[in-house]
Structure formats: structure tokens, C-alpha cells
Protein backbone atom coordinates (compact mmCIF):
# COMPACT_ATOMS: atom_id res chain seq x y z
CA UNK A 1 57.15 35.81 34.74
CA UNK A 2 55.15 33.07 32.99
CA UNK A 3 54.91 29.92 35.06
CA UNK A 4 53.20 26.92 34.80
CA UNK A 5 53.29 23.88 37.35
CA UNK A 6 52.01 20.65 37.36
CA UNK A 7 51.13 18.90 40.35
CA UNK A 8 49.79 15.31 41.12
CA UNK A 9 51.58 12.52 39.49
CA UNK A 10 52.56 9.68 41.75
CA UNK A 11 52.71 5.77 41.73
CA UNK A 12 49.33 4.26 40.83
CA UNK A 13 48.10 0.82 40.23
CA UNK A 14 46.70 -0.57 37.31
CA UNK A 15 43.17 0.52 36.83
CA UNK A 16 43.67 3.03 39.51
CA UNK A 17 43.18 7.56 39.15
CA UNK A 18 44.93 10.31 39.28
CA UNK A 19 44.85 13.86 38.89
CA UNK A 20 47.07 15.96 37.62
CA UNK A 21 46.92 20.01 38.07
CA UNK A 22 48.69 22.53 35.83
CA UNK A 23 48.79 26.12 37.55
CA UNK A 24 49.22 28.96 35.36
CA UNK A 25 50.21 32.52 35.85
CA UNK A 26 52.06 35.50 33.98
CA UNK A 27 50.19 35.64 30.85
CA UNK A 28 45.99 35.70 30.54
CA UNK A 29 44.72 32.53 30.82
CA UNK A 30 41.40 33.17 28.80
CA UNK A 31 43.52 33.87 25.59
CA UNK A 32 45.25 30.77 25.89
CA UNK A 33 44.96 27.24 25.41
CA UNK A 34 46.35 24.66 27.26
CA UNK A 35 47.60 21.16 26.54
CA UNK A 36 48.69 18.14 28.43
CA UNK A 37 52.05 16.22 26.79
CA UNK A 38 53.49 13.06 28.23
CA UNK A 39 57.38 11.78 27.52
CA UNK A 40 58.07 8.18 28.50
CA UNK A 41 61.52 6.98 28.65
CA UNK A 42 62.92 6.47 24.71
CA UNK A 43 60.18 7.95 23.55
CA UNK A 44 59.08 11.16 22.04
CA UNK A 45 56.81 13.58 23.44
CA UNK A 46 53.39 13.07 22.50
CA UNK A 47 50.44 14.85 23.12
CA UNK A 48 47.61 13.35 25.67
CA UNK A 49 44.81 16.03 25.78
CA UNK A 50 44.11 20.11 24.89
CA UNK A 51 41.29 22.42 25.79
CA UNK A 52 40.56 26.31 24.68
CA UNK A 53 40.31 29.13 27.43
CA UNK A 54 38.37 30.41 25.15
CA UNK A 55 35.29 28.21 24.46
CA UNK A 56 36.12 25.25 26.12
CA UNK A 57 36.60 22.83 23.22
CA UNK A 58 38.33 19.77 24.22
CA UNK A 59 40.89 17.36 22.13
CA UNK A 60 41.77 13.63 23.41
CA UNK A 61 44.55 11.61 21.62
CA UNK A 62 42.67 8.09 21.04
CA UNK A 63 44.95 5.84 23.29
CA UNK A 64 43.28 8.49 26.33
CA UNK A 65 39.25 9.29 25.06
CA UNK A 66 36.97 7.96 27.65
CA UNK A 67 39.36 7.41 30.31
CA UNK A 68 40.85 10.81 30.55
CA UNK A 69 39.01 14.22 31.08
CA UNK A 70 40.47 17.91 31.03
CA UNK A 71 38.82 20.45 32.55
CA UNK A 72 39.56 24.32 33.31
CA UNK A 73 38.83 26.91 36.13
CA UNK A 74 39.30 30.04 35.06
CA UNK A 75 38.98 31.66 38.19
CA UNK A 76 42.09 29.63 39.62
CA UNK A 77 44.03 30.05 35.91
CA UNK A 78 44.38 26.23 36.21
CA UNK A 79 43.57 22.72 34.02
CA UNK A 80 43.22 19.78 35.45
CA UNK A 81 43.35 15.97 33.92
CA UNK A 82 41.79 13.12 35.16
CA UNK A 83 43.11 10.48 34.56
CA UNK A 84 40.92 6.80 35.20
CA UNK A 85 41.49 3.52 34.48
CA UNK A 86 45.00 4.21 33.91
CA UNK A 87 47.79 1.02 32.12
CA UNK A 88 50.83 0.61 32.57
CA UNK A 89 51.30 2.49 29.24
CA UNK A 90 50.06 5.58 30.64
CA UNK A 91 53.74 5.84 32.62
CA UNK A 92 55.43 9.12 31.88
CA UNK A 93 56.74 12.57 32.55
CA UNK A 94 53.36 14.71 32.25
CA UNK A 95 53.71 18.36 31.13
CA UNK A 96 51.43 20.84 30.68
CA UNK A 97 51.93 24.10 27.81
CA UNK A 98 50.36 27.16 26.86
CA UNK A 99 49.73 28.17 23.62
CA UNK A 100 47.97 31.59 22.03
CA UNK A 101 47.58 30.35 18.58
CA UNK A 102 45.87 26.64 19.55
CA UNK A 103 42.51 26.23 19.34
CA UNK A 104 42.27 28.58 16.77
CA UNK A 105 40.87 28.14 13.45
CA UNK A 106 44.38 27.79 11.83
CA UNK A 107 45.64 25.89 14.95
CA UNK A 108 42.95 23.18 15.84
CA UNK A 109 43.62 21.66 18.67
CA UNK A 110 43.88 18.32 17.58
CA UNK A 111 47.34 19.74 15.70
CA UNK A 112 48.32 20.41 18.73
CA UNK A 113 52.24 19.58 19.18
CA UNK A 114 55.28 20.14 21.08
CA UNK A 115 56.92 22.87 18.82
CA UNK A 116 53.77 24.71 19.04
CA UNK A 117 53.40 25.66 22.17
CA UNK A 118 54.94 29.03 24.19
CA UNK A 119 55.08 28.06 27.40
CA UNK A 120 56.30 24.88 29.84
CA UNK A 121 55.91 23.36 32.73
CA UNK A 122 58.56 21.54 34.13
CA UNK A 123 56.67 18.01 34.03
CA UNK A 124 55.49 15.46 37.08
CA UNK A 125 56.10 11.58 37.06
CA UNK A 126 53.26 9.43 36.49
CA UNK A 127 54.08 5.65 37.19
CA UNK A 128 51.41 2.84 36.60
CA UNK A 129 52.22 -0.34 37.96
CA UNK A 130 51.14 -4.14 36.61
């Protein structure tokens, strides 16, 4: 069974860190990439920040390059995102999703998007206070 569960949202101040954790298992990790989606309230879901199992290539939407990082450990089939400096802005629903076909040469990951992706998590609540 393919799972994948995020961990580490919580109330935050402005300016303040956090860092989320997505958790994979049921598929192989090293074929996949993984992406990090946020959904505020009204809004649609957007896409925040991608990497490749594969070779480690990295993607940032602009509103999150140079205060958010993604990383992977392949040994624990898990991503993280750090997330610094966050605004007020950054409050959402954060999900993580799996996808074979991103970060390949006909999928860059900066295409990345919700209808392309295979797999969900079920989201955790990021809140940024003023």
C-alpha cells in the first residue's frame, strides 16, 4: 500500500521555521520524485518545491527560493522542507506527492503540478502568524 505522510506543520510566528517531513513507503523511492504542494483557504493548490530521487535536482516556486530548502534521505524513503523566514502568506495545508514521470526530461520539474502526480499525502496545517 503506497503511503505518504507529512509531519511537522504547526503555528509559527512571523519570521520563525519549520520543518515539514513527508514519509514514503509502498512504491521505490529512488524512481520517484517528490513534490511539496500547499492549498490555502479559497485558493488553488499550488506547488512550493520538487526534488528527483534520482539525481537530486531541486525546483523552488519564486515566492519560496532562498527561504525554503528540500532535501531527501534515501535511506529513510523521506523529503524534508525547511521552511525559514516564513510570512504570513506561507499559511496553508502542506502536501507532499509522488510522481514517476517528474523530473524527467519530458516532465521537468518545474512543470510540476497537481494533476501530475500518483500519489498523496493527506496534508499538515501550516499557520504563520503577524
Amino acid at each position: 500500500e503506497v503511503q505518504l505522510v507529512e509531519s511537522g506543520g504547526g503555528l509559527v510566528q512571523a519570521g520563525g521555521s519549520l520543518r515539514l517531513s513527508c514519509a514514503a513507503s509502498g512504491f521505490t523511492f529512488a524512481e520517484y520524485a517528490i513534490g511539496w504542494f500547499r492549498q490555502a483557504p479559497g485558493k488553488e493548490r499550488e506547488g512550493v518545491s520538487g526534488i528527483s530521487s534520482r539525481d537530486g535536482s531541486t525546483y523552488y516556486a519564486d515566492s519560496v527560493k532562498g527561504r525554503f530548502t528540500i532535501s531527501s534521505d534515501g535511506a529513510r524513503n523521506a523529503v524534508y522542507l525547511q521552511m525559514n523566514s516564513l510570512k504570513p502568506e506561507d499559511t496553508a495545508v502542506y502536501y507532499c506527492a509522488a510522481s514517476q514521470s517528474l523530473g524527467r526530461p519530458w516532465h521537468p520539474l518545474a512543470t510540476m503540478r497537481e494533476y501530475g502526480m500518483d500519489y498523496w499525502g493527506k496534508g499538515t496545517l501550516v499557520t504563520v502568524s503577524s
